[in-house]
C-alpha atoms as a PDB file:
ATOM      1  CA  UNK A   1       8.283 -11.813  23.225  1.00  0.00           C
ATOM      2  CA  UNK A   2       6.286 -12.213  19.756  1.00  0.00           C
ATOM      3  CA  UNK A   3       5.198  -9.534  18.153  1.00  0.00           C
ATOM      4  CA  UNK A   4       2.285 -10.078  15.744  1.00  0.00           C
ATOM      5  CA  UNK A   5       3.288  -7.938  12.716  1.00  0.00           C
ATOM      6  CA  UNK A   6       0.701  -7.414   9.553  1.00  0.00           C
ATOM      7  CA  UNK A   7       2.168  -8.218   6.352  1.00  0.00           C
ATOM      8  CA  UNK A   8       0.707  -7.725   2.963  1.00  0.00           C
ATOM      9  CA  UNK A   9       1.858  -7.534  -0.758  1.00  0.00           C
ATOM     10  CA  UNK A  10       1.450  -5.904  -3.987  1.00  0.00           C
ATOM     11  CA  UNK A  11       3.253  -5.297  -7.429  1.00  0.00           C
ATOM     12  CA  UNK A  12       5.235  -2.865  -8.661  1.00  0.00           C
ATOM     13  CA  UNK A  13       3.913  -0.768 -11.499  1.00  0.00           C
ATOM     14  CA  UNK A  14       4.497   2.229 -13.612  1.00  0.00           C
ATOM     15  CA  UNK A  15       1.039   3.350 -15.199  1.00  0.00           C
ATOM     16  CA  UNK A  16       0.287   7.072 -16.569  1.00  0.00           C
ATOM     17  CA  UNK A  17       3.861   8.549 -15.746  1.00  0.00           C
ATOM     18  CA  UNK A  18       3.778   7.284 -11.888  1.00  0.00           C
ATOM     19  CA  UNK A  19       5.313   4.793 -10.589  1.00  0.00           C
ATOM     20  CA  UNK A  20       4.363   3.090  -7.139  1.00  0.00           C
ATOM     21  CA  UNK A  21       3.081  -0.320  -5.722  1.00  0.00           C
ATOM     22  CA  UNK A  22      -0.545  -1.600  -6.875  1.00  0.00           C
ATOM     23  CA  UNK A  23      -2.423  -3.973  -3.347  1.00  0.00           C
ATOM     24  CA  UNK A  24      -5.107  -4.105  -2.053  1.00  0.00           C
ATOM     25  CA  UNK A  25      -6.918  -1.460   0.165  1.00  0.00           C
ATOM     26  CA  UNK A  26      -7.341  -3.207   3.113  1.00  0.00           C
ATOM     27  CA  UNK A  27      -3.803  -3.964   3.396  1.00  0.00           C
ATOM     28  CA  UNK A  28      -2.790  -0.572   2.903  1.00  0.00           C
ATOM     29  CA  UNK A  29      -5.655   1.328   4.646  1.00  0.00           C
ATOM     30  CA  UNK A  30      -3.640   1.616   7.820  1.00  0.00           C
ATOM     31  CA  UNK A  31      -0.597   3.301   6.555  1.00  0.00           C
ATOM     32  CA  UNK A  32      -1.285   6.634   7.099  1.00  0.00           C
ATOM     33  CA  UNK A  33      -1.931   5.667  10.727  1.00  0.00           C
ATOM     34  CA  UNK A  34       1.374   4.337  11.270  1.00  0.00           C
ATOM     35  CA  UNK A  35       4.561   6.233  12.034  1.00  0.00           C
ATOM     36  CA  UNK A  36       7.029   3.653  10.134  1.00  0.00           C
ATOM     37  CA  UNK A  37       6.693   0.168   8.476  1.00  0.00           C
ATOM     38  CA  UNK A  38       8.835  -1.439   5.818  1.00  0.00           C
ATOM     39  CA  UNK A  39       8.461  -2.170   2.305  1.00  0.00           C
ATOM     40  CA  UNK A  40      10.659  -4.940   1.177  1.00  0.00           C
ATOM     41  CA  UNK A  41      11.433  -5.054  -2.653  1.00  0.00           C
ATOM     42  CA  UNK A  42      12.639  -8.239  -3.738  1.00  0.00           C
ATOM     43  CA  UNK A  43      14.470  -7.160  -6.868  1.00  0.00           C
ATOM     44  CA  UNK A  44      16.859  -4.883  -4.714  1.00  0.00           C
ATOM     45  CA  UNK A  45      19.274  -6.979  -3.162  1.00  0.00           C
ATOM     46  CA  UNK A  46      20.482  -4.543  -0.047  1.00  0.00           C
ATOM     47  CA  UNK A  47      17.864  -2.948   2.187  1.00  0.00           C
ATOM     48  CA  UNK A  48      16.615   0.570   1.270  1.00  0.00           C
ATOM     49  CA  UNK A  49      14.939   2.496   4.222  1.00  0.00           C
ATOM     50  CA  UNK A  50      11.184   3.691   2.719  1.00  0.00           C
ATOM     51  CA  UNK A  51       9.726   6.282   5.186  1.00  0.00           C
ATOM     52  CA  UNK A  52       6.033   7.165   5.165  1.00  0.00           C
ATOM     53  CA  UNK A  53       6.192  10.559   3.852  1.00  0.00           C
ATOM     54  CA  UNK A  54       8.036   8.607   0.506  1.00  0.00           C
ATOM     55  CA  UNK A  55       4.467   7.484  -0.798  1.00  0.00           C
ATOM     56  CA  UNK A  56       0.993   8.870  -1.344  1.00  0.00           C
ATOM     57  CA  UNK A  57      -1.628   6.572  -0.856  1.00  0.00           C
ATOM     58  CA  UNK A  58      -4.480   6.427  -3.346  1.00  0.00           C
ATOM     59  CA  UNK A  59      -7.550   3.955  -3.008  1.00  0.00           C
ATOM     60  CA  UNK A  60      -8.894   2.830  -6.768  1.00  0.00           C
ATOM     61  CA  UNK A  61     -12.464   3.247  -7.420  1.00  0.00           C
ATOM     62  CA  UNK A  62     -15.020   5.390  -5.385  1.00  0.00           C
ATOM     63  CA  UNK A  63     -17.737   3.025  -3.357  1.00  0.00           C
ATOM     64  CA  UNK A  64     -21.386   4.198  -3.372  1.00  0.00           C
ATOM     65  CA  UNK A  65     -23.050   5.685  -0.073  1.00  0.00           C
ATOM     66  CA  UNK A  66     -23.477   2.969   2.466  1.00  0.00           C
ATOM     67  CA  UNK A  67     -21.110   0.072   0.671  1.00  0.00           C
ATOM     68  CA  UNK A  68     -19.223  -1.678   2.721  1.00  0.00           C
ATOM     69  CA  UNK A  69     -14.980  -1.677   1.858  1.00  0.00           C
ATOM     70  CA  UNK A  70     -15.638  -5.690   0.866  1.00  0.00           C
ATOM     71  CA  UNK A  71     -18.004  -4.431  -1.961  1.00  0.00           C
ATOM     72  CA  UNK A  72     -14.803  -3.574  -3.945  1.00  0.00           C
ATOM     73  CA  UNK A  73     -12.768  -2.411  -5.361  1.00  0.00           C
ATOM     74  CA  UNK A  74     -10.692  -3.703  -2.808  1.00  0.00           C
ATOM     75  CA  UNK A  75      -7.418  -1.943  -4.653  1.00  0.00           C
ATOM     76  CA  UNK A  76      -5.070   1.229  -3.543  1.00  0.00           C
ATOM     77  CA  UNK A  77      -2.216   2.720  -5.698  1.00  0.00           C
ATOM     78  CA  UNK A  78       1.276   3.529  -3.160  1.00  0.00           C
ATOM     79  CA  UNK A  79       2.271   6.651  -5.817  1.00  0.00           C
ATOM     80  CA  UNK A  80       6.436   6.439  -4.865  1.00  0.00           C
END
């Protein structure tokens, strides 16, 4: 049976000493809910098994009281 399975992207940066993977929010808003998920990285050639307790997840920008998340910034920082 099919399985719909979210997928999102995002870039890999090193900014201010950390390094970690710049997307957007709403695609990594969920993460902390989920118990695993993969992150593919297409510069590695074999497959590296990421678990959730390998990244801290930091949204970008602080929205004023009663904005909605599509008021933006619409950006979170994965800190590896």
């Amino acid at each position: 049976m099919f399985r719909e399975i979210p997928i999102g992207s995002g870039t890999f940066v090193n900014t201010c000493g950390l390094e970690g993977i710049l997307t957007a929010y709403h695609v990594a808003k969920d993460l902390d809910d989920l118990s695993e998920y993969c992150i593919c990285m297409s510069e590695k050639p074999e497959r590296q098994e990421i678990h959730a307790d390998d990244f801290k997840h930091v949204p970008i920008g602080i929205l004023p009281d009663g904005a909605k998340v599509e008021d933006g910034p619409d950006l979170s920082f994965l800190i590896c």
